[in-house]
Every structure is written in structure tokens, then in C-alpha cells.
Protein backbone atom coordinates (compact mmCIF):
# COMPACT_ATOMS: atom_id res chain seq x y z
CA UNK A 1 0.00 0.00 0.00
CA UNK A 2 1.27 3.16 -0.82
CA UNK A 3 2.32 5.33 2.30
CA UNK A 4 0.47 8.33 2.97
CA UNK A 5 1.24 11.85 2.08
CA UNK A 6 3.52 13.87 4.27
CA UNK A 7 1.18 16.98 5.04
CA UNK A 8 2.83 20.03 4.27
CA UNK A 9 3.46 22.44 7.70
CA UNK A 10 1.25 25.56 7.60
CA UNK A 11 2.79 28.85 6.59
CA UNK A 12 1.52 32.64 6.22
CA UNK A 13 3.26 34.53 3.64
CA UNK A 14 2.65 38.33 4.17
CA UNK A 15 2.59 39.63 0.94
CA UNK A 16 3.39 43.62 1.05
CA UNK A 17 1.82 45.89 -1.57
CA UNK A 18 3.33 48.31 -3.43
CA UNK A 19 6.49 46.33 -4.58
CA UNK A 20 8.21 45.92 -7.87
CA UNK A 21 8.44 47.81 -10.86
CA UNK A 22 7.71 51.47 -9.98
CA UNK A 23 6.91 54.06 -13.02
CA UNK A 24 10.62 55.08 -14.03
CA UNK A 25 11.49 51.47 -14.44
CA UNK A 26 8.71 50.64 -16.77
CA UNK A 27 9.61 53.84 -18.72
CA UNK A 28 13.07 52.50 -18.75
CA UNK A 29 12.16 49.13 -20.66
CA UNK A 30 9.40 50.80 -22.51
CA UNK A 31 11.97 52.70 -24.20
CA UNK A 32 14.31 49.64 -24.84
CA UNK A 33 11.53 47.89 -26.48
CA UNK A 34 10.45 50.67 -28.56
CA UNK A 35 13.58 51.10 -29.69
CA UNK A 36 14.24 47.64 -30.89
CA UNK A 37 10.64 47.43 -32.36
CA UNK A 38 11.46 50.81 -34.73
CA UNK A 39 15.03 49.84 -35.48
CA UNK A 40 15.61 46.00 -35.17
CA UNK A 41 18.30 44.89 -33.63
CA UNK A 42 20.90 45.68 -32.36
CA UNK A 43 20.18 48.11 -30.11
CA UNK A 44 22.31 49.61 -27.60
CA UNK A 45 22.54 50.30 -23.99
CA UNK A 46 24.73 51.93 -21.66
CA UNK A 47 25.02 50.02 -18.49
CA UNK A 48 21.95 47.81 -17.15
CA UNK A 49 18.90 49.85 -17.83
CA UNK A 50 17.68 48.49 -14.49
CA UNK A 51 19.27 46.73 -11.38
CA UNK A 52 18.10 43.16 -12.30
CA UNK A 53 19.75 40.21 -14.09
CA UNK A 54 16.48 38.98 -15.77
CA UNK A 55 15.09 42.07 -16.93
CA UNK A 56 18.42 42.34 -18.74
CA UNK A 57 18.54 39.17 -19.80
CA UNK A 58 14.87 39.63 -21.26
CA UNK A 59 16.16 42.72 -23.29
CA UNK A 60 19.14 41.15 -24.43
CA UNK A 61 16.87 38.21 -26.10
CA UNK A 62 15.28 40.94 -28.08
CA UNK A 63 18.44 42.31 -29.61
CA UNK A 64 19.72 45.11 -26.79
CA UNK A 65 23.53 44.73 -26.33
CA UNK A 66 24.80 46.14 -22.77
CA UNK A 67 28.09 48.16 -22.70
CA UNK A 68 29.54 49.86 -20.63
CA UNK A 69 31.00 52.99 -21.74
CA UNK A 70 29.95 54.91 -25.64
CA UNK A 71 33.45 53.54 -27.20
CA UNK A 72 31.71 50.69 -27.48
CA UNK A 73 29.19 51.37 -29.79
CA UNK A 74 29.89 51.24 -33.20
CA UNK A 75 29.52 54.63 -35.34
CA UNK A 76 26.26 54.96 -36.54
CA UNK A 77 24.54 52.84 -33.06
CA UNK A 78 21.66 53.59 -31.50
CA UNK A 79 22.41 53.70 -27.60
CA UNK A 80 19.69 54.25 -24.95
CA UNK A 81 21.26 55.51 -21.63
CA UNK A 82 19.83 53.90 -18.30
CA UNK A 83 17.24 54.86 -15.70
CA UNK A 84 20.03 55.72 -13.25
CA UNK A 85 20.71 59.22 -15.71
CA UNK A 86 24.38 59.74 -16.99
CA UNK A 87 26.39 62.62 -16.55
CA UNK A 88 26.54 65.19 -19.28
CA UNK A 89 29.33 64.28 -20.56
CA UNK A 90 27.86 61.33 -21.67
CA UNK A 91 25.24 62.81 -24.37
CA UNK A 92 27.81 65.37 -25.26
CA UNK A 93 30.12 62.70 -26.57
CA UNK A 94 27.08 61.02 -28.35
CA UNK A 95 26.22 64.14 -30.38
CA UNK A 96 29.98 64.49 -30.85
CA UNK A 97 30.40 60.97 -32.59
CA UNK A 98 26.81 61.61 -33.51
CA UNK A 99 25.09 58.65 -32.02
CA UNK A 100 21.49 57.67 -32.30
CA UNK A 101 20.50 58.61 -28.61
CA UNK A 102 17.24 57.61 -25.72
CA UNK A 103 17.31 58.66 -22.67
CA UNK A 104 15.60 56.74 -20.23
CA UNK A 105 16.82 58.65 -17.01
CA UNK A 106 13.79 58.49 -14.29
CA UNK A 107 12.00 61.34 -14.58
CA UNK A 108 12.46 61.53 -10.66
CA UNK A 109 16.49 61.40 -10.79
CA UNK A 110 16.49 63.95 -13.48
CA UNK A 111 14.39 66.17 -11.39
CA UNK A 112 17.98 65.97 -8.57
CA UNK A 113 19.76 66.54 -11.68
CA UNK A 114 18.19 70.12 -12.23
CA UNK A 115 18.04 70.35 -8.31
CA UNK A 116 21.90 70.24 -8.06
CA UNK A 117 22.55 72.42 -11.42
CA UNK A 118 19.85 75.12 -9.87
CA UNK A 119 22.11 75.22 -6.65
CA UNK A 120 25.40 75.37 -8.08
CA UNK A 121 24.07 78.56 -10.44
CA UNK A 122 23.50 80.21 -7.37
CA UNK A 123 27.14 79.97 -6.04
CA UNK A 124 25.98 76.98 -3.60
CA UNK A 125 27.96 73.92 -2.64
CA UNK A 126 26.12 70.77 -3.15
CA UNK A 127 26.01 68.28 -0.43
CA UNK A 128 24.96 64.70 -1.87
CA UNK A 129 23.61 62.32 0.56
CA UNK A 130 24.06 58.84 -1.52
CA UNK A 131 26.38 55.93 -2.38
CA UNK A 132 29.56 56.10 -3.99
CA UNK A 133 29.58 54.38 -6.95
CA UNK A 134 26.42 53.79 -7.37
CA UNK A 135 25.29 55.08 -10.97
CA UNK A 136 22.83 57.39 -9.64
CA UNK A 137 25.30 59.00 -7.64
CA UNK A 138 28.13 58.97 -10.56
CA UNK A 139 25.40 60.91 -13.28
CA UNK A 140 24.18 63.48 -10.63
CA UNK A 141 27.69 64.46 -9.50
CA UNK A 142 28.40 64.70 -13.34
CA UNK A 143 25.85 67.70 -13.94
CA UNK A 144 27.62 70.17 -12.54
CA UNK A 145 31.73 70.69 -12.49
CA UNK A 146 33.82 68.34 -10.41
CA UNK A 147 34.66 69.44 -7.16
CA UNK A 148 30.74 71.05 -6.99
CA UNK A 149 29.12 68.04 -5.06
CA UNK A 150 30.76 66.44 -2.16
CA UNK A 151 29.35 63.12 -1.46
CA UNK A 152 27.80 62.43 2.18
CA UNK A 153 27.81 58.57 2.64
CA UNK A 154 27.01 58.69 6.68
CA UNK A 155 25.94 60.72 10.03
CA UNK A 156 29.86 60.87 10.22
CA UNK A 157 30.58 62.23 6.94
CA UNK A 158 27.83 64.94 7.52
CA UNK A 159 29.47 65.60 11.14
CA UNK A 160 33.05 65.88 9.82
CA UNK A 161 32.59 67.53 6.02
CA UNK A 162 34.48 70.72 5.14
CA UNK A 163 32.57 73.33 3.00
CA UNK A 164 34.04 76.66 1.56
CA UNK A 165 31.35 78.71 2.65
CA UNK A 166 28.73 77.52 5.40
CA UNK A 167 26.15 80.39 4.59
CA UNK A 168 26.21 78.99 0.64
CA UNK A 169 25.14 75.09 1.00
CA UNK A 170 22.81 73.31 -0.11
CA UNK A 171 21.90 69.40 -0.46
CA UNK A 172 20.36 66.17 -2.36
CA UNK A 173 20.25 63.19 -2.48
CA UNK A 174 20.10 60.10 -4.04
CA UNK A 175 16.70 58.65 -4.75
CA UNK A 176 16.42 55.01 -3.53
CA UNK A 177 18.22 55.80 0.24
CA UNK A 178 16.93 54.21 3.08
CA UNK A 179 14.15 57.04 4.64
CA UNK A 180 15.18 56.75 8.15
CA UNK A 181 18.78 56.96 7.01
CA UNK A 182 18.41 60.11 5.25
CA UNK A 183 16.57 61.63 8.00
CA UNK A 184 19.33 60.82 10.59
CA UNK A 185 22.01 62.28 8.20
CA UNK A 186 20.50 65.24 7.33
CA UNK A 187 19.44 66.17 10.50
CA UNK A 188 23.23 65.97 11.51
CA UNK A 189 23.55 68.32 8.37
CA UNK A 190 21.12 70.79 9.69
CA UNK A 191 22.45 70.99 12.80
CA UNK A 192 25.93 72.33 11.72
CA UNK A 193 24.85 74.24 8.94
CA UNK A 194 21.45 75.99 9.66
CA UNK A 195 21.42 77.79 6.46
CA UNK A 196 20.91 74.91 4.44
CA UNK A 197 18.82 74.73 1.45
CA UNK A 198 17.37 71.74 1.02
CA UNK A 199 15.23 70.25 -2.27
CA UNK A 200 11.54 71.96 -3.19
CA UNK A 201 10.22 68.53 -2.96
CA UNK A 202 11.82 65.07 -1.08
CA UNK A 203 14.53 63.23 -3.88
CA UNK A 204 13.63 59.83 -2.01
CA UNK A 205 11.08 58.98 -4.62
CA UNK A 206 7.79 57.70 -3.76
CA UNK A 207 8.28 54.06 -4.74
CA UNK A 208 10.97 53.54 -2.36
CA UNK A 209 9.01 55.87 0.40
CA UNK A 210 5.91 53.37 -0.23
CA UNK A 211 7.93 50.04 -0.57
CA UNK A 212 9.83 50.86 2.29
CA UNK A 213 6.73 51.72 4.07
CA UNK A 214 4.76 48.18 3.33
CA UNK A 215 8.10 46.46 4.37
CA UNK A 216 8.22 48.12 7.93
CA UNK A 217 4.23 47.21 8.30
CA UNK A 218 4.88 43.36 7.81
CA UNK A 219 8.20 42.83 9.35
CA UNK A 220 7.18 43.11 12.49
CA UNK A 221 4.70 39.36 12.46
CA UNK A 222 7.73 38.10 10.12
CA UNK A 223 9.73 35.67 11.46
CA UNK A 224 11.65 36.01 7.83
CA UNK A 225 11.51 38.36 5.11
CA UNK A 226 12.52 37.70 1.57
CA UNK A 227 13.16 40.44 -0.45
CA UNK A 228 13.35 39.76 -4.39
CA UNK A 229 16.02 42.00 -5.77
CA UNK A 230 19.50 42.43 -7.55
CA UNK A 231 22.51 42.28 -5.07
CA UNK A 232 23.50 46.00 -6.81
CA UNK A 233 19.96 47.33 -6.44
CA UNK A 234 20.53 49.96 -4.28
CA UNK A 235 16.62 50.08 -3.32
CA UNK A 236 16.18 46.40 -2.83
CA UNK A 237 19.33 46.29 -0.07
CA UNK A 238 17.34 48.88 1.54
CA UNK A 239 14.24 47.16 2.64
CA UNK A 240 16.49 44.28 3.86
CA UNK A 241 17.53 46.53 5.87
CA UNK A 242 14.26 48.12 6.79
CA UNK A 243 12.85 44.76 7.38
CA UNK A 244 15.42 43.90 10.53
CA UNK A 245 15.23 47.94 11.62
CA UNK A 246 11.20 47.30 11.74
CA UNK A 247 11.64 43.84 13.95
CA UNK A 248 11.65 40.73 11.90
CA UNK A 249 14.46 38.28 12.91
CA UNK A 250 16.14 37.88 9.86
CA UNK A 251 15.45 39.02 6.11
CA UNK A 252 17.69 38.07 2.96
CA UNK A 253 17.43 39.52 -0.80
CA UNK A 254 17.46 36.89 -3.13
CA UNK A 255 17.46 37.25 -7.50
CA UNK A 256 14.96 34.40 -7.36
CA UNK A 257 13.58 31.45 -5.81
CA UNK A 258 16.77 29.25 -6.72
CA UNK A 259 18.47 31.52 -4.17
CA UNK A 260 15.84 30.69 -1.38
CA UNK A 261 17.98 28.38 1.53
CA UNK A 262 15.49 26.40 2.57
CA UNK A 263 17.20 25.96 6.24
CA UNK A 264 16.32 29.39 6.81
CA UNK A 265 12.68 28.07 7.16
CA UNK A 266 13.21 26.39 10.31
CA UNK A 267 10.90 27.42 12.85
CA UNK A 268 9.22 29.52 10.81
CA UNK A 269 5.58 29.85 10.97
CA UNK A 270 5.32 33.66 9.12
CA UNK A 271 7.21 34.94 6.11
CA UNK A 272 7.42 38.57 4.65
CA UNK A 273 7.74 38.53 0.68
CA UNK A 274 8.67 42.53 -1.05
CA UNK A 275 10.30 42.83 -4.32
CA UNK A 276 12.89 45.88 -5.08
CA UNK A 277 11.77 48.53 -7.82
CA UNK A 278 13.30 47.04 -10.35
CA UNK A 279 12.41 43.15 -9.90
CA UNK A 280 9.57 41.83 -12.41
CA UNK A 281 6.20 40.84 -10.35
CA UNK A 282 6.53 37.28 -11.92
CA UNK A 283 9.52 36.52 -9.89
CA UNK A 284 7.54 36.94 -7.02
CA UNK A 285 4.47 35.01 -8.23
CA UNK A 286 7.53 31.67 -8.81
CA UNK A 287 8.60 32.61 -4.92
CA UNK A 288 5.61 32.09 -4.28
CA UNK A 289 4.97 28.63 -5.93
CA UNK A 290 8.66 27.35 -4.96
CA UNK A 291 7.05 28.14 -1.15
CA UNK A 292 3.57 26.49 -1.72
CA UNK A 293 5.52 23.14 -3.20
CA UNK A 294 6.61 22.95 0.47
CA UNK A 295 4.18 24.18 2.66
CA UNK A 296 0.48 24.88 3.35
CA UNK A 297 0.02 28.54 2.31
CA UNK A 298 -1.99 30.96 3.44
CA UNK A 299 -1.29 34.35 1.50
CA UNK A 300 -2.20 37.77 3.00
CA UNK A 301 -1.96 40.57 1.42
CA UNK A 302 -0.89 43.64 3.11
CA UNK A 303 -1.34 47.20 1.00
CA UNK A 304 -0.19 50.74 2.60
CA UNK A 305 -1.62 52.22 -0.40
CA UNK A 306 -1.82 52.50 -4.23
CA UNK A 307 0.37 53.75 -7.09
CA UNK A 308 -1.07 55.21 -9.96
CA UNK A 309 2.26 57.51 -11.41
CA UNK A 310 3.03 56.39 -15.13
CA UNK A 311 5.74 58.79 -16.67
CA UNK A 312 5.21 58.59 -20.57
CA UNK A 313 7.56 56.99 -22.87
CA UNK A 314 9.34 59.76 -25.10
CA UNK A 315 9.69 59.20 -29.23
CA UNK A 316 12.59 57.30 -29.63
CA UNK A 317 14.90 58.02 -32.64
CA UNK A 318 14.54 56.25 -35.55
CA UNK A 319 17.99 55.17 -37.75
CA UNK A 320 17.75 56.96 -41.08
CA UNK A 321 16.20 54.53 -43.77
CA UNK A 322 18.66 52.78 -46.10
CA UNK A 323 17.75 53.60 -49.95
């Protein structure tokens, strides 16, 4: 007689809501595909578009090739620079070697962009609260001559940095920071330098503020929170670290659900699943699946509140027709 199946253990997953694609990254591979679809193939891009392997991957199926720097596009390429923005002189070399151009900066990080240019024009240092390194960071410091921006990694950097002239300062930042992290630094800021001008409107844009948000509202009935997201996505590391901040025990970013360590399930009766802002919903939905082949699910959903920001898609250029 056959034995009996092993019952699966019960689980909850809290699933939190908003998470995933936000607006700039859809506008990002909107204007990848659009650009393959009016010019065929190849089509180039300068760095990932986005922070995640498969979205890549998925463009590079339909004929994008990724460089990393213009001299690698052939004369007469069409190149689309990423969501993260570029620094100028990035599109001045294009029209130099006159390049077929997109740009798919975020509407949101080009909004820091004019943010830092308006501050310098008015004889302000600019004090940029961000990662080094991190592309964002790299094309914002690059609108404006070197020397202009000083980056401001920490509460220590903003307790320790030297400006030329306290009563002329102003600051930024990057926009997919931890919330509570920028707070704490530029509070520090403010409190040596109360003349400083800060931005119109906050950089942190609102799908981090929101993603962020649903993360802290699960983590604390978590005894584990996965986070589905690039190890260089600078907003995905963030809610792993929101997760812990907000109480749950542990909480590890993974690409997809072959990264998922199974041991980490021991004891667990409650798991938190987010996605970064750049991780496709359907590697969620196989999370999700990988979990239920193992346990009993029960799946709550858990929404802070709804998104409904679409940038639009600008005309991409179209490679002069061969006669």
C-alpha cells in the first residue's frame, strides 16, 4: 500500500503591496523595447537599464547589447542611456560621434539633476547624501563641475565635512536611500549648517518611500523576510535593511527562488515577501509557488496604499532609412 502523504506544515506569507516595478522602471524598458521594435536589432545600452539580471537578460533576447562605456558602440549605433541618468558628458560625446540617442533617465532622478545644477548657479555647494559608486550618484555628481558636489555617505561624513562657505550650502540626495537613514544624516547636516537649502520637494522617490513603508508594516509578524532584488539594487538592499530595523528576525534579498535556503525556514511559521523597484512581479508570483511546493500557504496581502504615477515613454529616434 502506498504510504500516505507527508502533510505540508502551515505557513503565512505576508505579501506587502506596493512592490516591484515602480513608473521610471517601466519607462526605462518601454523605451528599450520601442527602440528595438522601430530599429531592429541591435540596439544599444549603456550600463543595465535596471538593477536586475532577468530584466536584462529579457532585453538582451530581443536584440539590446549592454556596454559599458559609448566607445563601445559602433559609429552609426543607436544607444539608450539607463534609468540611473548619466552625466553630461555622456550625451555630449554622443552628439559628438553623432550617435542615435534615448534617454531613459527616471523622470524623478532627473528632477535631482536640475536640483543640483539650480544650486550650483547660485554659487551653492552641493552636499549629496548617496552611495559612492552607485550610478545614480556617478550621473548626478556629473551635472555640474567636479569638485561642486561632495558626497555624504554617513551621520559621520555629515558631522566631519568641510565646505568653503557655510552660509552657501545646499543638499540632495540620491533617490532610492533608506528614509530613516536620510533623516538621521541630514538632521546631523542641519544641525551644523542651519542655512541649508534643502530640495523643493523630497529626492527619495515615492516608490521607495511606499515600498519601504509596506516592508516596515509586515516585518514586524515576520519571522523572515525575503526580499526579491538584484545584489547592486541599491533600493532592494534597503528594505532588507528596513525589514530587521522594523523587527523581523532575519530578512535576505534573493534574484529568485533558486536563491531561497530552505534551512532558513526552520521554525518559521510567518514569512514577509517585497520585491525591489526594479524586480519583475513574476519573480515573485515563482517565490511564491517554490514556497507552496513545500508548505500549506496561506497568502495575505498587506497594502499601505496604491500607485497610480506612469511617466510617458518619449519618441525614440529612428535610424535613417537605407535607400
Amino acid at each position: 500500500m502506498p504510504s500516505a502523504e507527508i502533510a505540508r506544515p502551515p505557513l503565512t506569507v505576508l505579501l506587502a503591496a506596493p512592490r516591484g516595478f515602480c513608473a521610471g522602471v517601466d519607462r526605462a524598458i518601454a523605451i528599450v523595447r520601442q527602440a528595438i521594435r522601430d530599429n531592429g536589432a541591435p540596439v544599444y545600452v549603456r550600463h543595465e537599464i535596471v538593477h536586475n539580471r532577468h530584466v536584462v537578460d529579457e532585453l538582451k533576447d530581443l536584440g539590446a547589447i549592454f556596454v559599458e562605456e559609448l566607445d563601445e558602440v559602433p559609429d552609426g549605433g543607436l544607444v539608450v542611456f539607463s534609468a540611473h541618468g548619466v552625466p553630461k558628458e555622456v550625451p555630449h560625446e554622443a552628439k559628438r560621434r553623432r550617435l542615435l540617442y534615448a534617454d531613459a533617465t527616471c523622470p524623478l532622478v532627473s528632477k535631482v539633476h536640475r536640483e543640483v545644477e539650480r544650486h550650483h548657479k547660485t554659487g551653492c555647494t552641493v552636499l549629496l547624501i548617496g552611495h559612492a559608486g552607485h550610478p545614480e550618484v556617478i550621473g548626478t555628481m556629473g551635472q555640474v563641475p567636479e569638485g561642486s558636489v561632495l558626497l555624504i555617505e554617513t551621520v559621520e561624513d555629515a558631522k566631519t565635512v568641510v565646505v568653503p562657505d557655510a552660509g552657501r550650502i545646499a543638499y540632495s540626495t540620491q533617490t532610492t536611500l533608506s528614509v530613516a537613514d536620510t533623516a538621521d544624516i541630514v538632521s546631523a547636516l542641519k544641525a551644523r549648517f542651519p542655512r541649508l537649502e534643502g530640495p523643493r520637494n523630497e529626492d527619495i522617490c515615492y516608490a521607495t518611500t511606499n515600498r519601504q513603508q509596506a516592508v516596515a508594516a509586515i516585518a514586524p509578524e515576520a519571522d523572515l523576510v525575503l526580499i526579491v532584488g538584484a545584489p547592486n539594487s541599491s533600493n532592494s538592499k534597503r528594505l532588507v535593511e528596513v525589514a530587521l530595523k522594523a523587527g523581523s528576525s532575519r530578512s535576505e534579498l534573493i534574484q529568485n527562488e533558486g536563491e531561497i535556503d530552505w534551512a532558513w525556514f526552520k521554525d518559521v511559521r510567518t514569512v514577509g515577501l517585497s520585491a525591489g523597484a526594479s524586480a519583475p512581479e513574476r519573480l515573485v508570483d515563482e517565490v511564491i509557488a517554490a514556497i507552496r511546493d513545500r508548505f500549506a500557504v496561506e497568502i495575505v496581502e498587506r497594502r499601505i496604499s496604491d500607485e497610480n504615477v506612469f511617466f510617458r515613454a518619449p519618441p525614440t529616434p529612428r535610424r535613417p532609412a537605407l535607400v
